[in-house]
Protein backbone atom coordinates (compact mmCIF):
# COMPACT_ATOMS: atom_id res chain seq x y z
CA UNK A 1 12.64 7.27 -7.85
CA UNK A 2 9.26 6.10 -6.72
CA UNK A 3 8.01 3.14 -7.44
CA UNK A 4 5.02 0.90 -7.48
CA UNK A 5 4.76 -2.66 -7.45
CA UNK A 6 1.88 -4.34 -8.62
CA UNK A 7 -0.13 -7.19 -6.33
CA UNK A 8 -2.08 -10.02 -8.39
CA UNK A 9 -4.95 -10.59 -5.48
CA UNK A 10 -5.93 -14.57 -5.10
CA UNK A 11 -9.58 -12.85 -3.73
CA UNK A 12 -12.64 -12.48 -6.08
CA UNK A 13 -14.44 -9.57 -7.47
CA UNK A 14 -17.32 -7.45 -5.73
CA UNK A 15 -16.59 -9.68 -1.95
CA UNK A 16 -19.21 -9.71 -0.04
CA UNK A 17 -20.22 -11.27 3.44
CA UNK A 18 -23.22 -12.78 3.94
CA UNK A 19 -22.89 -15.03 7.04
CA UNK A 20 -21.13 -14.53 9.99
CA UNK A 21 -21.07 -17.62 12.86
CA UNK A 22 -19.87 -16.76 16.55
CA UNK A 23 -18.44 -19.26 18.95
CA UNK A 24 -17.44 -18.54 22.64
CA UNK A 25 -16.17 -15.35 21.18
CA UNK A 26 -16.37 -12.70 23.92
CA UNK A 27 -19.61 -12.18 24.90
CA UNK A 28 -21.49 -15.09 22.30
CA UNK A 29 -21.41 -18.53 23.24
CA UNK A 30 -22.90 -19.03 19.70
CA UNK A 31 -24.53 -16.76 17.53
CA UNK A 32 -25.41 -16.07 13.78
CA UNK A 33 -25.91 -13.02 11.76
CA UNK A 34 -26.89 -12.60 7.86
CA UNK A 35 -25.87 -9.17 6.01
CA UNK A 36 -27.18 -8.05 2.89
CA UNK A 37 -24.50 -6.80 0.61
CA UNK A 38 -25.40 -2.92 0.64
CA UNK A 39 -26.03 -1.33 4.04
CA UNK A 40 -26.45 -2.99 7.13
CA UNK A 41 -27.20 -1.38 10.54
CA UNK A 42 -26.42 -3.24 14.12
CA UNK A 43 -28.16 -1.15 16.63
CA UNK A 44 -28.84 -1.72 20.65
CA UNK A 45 -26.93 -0.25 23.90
CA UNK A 46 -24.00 -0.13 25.21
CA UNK A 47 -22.24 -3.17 26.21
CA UNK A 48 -24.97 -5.78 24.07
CA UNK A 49 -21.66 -7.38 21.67
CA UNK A 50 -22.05 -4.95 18.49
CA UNK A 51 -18.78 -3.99 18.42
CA UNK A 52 -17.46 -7.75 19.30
CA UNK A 53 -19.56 -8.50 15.88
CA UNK A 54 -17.06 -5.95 13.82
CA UNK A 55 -14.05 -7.60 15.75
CA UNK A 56 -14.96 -10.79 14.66
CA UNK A 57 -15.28 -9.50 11.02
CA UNK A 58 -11.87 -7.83 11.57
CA UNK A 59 -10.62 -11.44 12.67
CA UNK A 60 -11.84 -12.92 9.33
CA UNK A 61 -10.37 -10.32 6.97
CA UNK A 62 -6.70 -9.62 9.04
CA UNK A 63 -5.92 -12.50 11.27
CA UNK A 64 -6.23 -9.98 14.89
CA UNK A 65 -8.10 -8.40 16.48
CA UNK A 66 -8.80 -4.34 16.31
CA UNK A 67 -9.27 -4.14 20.05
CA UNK A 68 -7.70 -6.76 22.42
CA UNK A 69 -3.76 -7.29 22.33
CA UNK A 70 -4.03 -11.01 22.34
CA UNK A 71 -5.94 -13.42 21.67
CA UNK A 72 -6.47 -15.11 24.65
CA UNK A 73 -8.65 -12.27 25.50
CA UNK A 74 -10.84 -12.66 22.98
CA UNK A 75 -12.32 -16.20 24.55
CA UNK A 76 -15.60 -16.14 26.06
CA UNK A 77 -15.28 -16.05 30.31
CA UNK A 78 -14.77 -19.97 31.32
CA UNK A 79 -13.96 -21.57 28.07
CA UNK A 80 -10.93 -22.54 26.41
CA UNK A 81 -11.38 -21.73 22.68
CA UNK A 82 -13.33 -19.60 20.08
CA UNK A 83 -14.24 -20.09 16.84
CA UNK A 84 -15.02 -17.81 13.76
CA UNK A 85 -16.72 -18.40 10.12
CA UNK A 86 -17.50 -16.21 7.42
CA UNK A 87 -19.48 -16.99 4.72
CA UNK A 88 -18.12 -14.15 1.72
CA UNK A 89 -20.35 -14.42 -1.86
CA UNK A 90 -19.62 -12.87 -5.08
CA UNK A 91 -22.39 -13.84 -7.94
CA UNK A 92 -21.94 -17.21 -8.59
CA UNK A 93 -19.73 -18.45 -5.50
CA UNK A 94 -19.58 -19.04 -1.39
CA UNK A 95 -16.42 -18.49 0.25
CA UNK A 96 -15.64 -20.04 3.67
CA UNK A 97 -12.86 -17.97 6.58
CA UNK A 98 -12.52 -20.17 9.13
CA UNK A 99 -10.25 -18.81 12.24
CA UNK A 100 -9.95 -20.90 15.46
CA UNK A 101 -8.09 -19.83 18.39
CA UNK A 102 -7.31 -22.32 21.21
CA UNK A 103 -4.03 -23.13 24.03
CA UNK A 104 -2.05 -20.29 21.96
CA UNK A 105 -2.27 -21.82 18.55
CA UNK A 106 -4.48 -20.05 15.98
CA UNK A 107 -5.33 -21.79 12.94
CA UNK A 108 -6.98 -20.27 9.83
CA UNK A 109 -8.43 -22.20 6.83
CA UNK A 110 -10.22 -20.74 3.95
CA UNK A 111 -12.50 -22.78 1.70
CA UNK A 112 -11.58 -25.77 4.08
CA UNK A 113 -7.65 -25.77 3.46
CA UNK A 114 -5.63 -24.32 5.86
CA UNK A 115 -3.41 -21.24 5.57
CA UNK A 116 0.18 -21.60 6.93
CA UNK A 117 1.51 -18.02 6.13
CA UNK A 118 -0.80 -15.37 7.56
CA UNK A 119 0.40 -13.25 4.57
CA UNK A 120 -1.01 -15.46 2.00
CA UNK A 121 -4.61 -14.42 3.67
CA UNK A 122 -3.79 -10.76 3.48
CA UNK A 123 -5.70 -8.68 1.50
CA UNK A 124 -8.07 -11.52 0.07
CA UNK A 125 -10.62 -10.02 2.16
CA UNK A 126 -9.83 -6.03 2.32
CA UNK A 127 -11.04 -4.71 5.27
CA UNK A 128 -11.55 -0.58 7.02
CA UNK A 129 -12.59 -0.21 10.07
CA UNK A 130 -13.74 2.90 12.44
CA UNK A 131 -14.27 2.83 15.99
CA UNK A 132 -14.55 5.71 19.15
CA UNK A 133 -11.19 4.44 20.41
CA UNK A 134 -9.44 5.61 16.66
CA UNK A 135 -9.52 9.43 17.55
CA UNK A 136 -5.92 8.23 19.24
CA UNK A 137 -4.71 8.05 15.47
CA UNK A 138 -4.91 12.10 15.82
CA UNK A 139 -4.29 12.98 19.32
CA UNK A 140 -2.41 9.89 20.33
CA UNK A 141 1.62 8.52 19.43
CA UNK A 142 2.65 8.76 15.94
CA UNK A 143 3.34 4.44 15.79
CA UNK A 144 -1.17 4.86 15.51
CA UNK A 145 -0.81 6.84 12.40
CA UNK A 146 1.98 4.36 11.09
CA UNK A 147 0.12 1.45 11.69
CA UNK A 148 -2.77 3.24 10.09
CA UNK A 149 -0.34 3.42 6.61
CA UNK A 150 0.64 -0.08 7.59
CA UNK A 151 -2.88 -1.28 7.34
CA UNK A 152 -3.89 0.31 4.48
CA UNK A 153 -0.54 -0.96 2.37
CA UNK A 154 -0.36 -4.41 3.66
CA UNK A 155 -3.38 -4.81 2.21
CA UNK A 156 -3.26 -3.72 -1.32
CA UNK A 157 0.33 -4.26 -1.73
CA UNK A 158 2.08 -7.80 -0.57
CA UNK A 159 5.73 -6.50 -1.56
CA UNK A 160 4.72 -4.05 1.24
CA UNK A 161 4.00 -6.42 3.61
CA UNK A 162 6.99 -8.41 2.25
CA UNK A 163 9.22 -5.37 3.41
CA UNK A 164 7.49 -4.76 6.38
CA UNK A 165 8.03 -7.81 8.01
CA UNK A 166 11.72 -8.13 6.95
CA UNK A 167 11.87 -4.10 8.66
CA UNK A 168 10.28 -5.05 12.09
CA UNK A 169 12.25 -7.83 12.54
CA UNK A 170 15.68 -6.33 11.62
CA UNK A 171 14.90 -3.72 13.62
CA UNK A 172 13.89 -5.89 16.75
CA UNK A 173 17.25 -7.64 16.12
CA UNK A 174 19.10 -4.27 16.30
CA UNK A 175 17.32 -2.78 19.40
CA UNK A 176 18.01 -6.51 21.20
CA UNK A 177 22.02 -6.06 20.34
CA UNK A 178 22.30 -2.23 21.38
CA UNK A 179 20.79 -3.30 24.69
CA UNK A 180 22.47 -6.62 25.09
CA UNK A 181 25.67 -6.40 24.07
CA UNK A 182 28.23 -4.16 25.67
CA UNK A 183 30.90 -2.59 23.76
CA UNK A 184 29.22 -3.20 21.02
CA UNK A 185 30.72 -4.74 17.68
CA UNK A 186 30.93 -2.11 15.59
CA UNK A 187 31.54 -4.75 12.02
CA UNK A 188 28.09 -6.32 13.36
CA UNK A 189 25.86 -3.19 13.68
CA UNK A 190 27.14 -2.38 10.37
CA UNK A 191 26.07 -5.61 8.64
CA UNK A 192 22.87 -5.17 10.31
CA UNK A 193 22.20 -1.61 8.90
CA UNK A 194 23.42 -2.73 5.86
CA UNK A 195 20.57 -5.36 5.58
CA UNK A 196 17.94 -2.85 6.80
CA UNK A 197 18.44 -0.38 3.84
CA UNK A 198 16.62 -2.41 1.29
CA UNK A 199 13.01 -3.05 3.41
CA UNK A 200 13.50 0.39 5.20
CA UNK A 201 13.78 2.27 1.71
CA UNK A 202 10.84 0.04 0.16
CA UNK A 203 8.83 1.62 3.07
CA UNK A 204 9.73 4.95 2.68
CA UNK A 205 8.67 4.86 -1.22
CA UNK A 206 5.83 3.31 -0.68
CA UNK A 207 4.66 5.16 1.81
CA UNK A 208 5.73 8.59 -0.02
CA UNK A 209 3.65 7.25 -2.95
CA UNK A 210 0.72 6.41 -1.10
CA UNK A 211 0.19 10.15 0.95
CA UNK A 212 0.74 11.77 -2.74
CA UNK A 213 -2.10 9.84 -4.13
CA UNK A 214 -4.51 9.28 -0.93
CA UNK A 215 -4.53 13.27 -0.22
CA UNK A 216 -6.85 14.08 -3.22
CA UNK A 217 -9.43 11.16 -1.77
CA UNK A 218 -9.37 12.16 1.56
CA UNK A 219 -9.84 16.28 0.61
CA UNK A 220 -12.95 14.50 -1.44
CA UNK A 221 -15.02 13.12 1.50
CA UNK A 222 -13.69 15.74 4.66
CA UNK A 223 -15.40 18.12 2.63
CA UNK A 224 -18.49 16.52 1.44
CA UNK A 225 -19.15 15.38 5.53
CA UNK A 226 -17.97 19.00 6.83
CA UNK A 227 -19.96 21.01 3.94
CA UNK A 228 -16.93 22.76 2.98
CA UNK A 229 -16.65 24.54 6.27
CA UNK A 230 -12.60 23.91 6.47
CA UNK A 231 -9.30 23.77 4.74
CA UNK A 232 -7.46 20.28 5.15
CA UNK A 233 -4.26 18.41 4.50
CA UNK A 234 -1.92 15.60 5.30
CA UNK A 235 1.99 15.56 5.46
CA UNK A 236 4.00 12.83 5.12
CA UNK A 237 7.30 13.67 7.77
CA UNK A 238 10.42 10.89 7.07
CA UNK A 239 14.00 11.11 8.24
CA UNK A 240 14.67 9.57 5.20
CA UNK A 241 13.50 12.98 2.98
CA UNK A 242 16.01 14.17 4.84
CA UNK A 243 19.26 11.77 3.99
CA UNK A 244 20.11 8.21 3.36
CA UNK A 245 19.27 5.55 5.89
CA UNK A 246 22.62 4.58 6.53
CA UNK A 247 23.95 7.85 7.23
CA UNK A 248 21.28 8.57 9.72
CA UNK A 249 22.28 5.22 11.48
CA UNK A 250 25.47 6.47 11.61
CA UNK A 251 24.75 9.78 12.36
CA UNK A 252 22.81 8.77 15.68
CA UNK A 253 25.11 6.02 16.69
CA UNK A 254 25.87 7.78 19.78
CA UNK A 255 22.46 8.31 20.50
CA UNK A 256 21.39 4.61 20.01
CA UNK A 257 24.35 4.12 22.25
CA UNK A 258 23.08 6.08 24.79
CA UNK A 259 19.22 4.86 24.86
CA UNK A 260 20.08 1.30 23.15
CA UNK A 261 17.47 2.15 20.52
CA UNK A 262 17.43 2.84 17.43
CA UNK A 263 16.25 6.68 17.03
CA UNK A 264 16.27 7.22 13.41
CA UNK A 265 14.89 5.25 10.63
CA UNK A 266 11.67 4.81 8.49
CA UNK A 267 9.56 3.34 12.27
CA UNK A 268 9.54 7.34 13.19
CA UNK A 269 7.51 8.48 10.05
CA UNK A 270 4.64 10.23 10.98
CA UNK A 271 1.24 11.68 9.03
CA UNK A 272 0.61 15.41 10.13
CA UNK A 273 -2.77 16.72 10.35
CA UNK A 274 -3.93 19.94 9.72
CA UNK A 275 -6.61 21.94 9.24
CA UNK A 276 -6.58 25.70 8.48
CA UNK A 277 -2.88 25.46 8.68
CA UNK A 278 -2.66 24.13 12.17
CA UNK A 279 -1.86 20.61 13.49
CA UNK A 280 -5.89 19.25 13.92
CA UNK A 281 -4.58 17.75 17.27
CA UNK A 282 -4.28 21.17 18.86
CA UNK A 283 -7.08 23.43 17.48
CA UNK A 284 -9.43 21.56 15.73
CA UNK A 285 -13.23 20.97 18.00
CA UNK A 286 -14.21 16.87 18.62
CA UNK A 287 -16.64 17.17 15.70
CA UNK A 288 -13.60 18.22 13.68
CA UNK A 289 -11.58 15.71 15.10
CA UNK A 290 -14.24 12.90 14.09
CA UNK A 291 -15.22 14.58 10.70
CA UNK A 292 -11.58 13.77 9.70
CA UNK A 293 -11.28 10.81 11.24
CA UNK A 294 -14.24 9.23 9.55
CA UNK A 295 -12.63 10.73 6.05
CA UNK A 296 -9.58 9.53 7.00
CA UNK A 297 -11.02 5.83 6.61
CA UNK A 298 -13.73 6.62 3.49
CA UNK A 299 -10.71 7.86 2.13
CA UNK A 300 -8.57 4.43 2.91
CA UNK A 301 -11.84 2.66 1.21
CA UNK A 302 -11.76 4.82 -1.69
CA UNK A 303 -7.94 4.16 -2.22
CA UNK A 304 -8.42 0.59 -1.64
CA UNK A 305 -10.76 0.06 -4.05
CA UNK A 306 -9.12 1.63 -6.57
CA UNK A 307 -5.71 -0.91 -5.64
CA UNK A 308 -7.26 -3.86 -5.16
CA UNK A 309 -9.57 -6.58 -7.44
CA UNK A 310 -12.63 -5.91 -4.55
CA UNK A 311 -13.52 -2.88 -2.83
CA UNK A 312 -13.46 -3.52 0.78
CA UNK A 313 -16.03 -4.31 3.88
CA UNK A 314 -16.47 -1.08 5.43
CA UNK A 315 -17.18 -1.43 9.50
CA UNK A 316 -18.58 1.99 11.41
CA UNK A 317 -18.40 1.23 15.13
CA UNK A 318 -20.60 4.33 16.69
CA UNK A 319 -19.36 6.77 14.33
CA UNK A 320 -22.34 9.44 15.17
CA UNK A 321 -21.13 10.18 18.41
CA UNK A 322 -19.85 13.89 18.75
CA UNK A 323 -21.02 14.75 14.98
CA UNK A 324 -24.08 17.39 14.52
CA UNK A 325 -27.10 16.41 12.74
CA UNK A 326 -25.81 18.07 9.84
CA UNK A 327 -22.73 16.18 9.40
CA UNK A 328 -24.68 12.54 10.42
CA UNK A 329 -26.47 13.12 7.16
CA UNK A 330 -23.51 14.59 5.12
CA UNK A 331 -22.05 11.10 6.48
CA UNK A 332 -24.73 8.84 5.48
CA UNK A 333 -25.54 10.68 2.14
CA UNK A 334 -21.70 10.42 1.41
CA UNK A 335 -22.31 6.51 2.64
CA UNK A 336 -24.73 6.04 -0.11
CA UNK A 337 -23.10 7.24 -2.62
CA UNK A 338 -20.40 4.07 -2.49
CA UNK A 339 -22.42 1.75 -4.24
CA UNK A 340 -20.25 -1.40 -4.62
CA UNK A 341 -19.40 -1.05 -1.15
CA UNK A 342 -20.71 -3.22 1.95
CA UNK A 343 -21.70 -1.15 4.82
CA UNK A 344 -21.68 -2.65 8.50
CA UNK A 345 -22.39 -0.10 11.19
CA UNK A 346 -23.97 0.17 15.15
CA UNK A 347 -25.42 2.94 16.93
CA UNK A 348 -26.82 3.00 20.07
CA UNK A 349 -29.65 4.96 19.26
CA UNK A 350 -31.83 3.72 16.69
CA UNK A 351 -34.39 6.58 16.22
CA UNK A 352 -30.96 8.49 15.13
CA UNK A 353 -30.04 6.71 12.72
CA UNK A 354 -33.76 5.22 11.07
CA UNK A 355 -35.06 8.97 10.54
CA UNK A 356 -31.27 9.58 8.30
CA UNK A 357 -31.93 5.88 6.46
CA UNK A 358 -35.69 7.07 5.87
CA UNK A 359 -35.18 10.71 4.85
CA UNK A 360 -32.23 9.48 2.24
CA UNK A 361 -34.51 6.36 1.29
CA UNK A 362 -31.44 4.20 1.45
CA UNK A 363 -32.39 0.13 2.09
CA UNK A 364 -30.54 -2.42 4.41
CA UNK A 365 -30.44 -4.36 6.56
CA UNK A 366 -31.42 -3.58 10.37
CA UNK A 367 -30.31 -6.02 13.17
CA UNK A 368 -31.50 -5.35 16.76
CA UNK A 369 -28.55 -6.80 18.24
CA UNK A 370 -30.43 -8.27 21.38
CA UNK A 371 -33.01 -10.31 18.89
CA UNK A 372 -30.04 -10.93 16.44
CA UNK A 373 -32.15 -14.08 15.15
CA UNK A 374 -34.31 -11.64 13.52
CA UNK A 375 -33.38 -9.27 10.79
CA UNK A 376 -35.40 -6.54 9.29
CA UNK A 377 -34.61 -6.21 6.02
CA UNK A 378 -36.15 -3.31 4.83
């Protein structure tokens, strides 16, 4: 049986952020930015700290960073700490995300009192995010297209996150014993895979759940951006369609035995793309690559905002790169059309981007992110 289990959110309706403040955070030593709630464009070349503006908002909403594998790296050259606040505003209140980061401790407060359990914070900001590096989620492992689930559930769902967590570190435990202990204790392993059933079939619903309702949102915006040009779809691939978890355990015992891994379980599920029938990884053109990788997260907005109290921020790090004209304004048009949605997005070329804004007569908010102290609003 499937099954669903309902989230009551501690965030506020219609979030929105207004204020973001940067200390020694990559490339700022200190730096401010205002957003209006609709659209907002960051624009300037390569290598000027737009997309280390996103990160920080990514910081704010999920605790980590989308690019660096620790934090560390995230300090600004020859300093010792950084610092990050977001101001967040629905109509009639202010909302204050403080992260600091400094000699391995990171420390989060929001409306000045501190948050011990990084899983209380989840999902009071929701958060999607595209970048250039993302096309990996197609052509790259299948853990990208996991995490991708991941990110999208642990956000809307906290008995997902619950399960999660309990999953990962199970599993960590197992994969330390097969390669640790030799012979193995065969009573132990057991009791182990035992307590992994619960969390890993929790996953597996959940996630089975999700791809049956997502598909239908992310058919909706591939084909308003691609104009109807191709046919799409998403599979959801498990071991566990295929039997119980603890009969695959068993099943590849002699396998984990071998490798001292664990080679079956609910951490190999995959997504499958495919478009005309064929796995989008091996036929489809870049532009098709980054038409459905840009629906892939509109999509994971749409769903989102349909799950939880707030639609969430939606981040576009250079998304135009490697789409035509046609689908840049397909893109944009389909942009405007999510009107309780906050839009924060850089390009590199502003000419690009203003004649799409100006032809669709859409407003914002345009920061030229080497004057960041002024911001057209227009």
């Amino acid at each position: 049986m499937i099954f669903v289990i309902p989230f009551t959110f501690l965030i506020i309706q219609t979030i929105r952020l207004s204020t973001l403040i940067l200390t020694n955070f990559k490339n700022y030593e200190y730096q401010s930015f205002k957003f209006t709630p609709g659209f907002n464009l960051i624009y300037g070349p390569n290598g000027s700290g737009k997309t280390n503006v996103l990160d920080a908002i990514h910081y704010l909403a999920l605790v980590k960073s989308h690019f660096v594998p620790q934090d560390r790296m995230a300090i600004r050259s020859g300093n010792s700490f950084f610092r990050l606040e977001g101001i967040f505003n629905n109509d009639n209140k202010a909302y204050k995300v403080v992260l600091k980061y400094q000699h391995k401790n990171k420390k989060l407060e929001f409306d000045d009192q501190s948050i011990t359990r990084i899983a209380d914070h989840i999902g009071k900001v929701g958060l999607v995010m595209i970048a250039p590096d993302d096309l990996e989620i197609i052509d790259g492992l299948s853990a990208l297209r996991r995490k991708y689930m991941d990110i999208t559930l642990v956000q809307t769902n906290h008995t997902y996150l619950t399960n999660l967590t309990l999953y990962k570190k199970l599993l960590d435990q197992r994969n330390a014993y097969l390669k640790q202990v030799q012979p193995i204790d065969p009573l132990f392993l057991q009791v182990l895979n035992e307590k992994m059933e619960s969390p890993a079939n929790a996953l597996f619903q959940f996630r089975l759940a999700f791809a049956k309702e997502f598909i239908p949102y992310f058919n909706k915006y591939y084909h308003a951006i691609s104009g109807d040009k191709e046919l799409v779809d998403i599979q959801y691939e498990s071991d566990l369609e295929k039997d119980s978890f603890l009969h695959l355990l068993q099943g590849s015992l002699s396998q984990d035995l071998r490798t001292q891994y664990t080679n079956k379980g609910c951490h190999k599920d995959d997504l499958r793309f495919m478009i005309n029938g064929l796995d989008v990884k091996f036929v489809a053109s870049q532009g098709q690559k980054k038409t459905f990788l840009v629906s892939l997260f509109l999509a994971q907005a749409d769903y989102m905002s349909h799950t939880m109290t707030s639609p969430p921020l939606i981040l576009l790090d250079d998304v135009f790169d490697k789409l035509d004209p046609d689908r840049m304004k397909l893109l944009v048009r389909t942009l405007k059309t999510m009107d309780d949605t906050q839009i924060i997005m850089t390009d590199t070329n502003q000419d690009r981007i203003m004649s799409i804004i100006k032809d669709l007569q859409i407003d914002g908010n345009f920061i030229d992110i080497e004057n960041p102290d002024f911001n057209g609003i227009k």
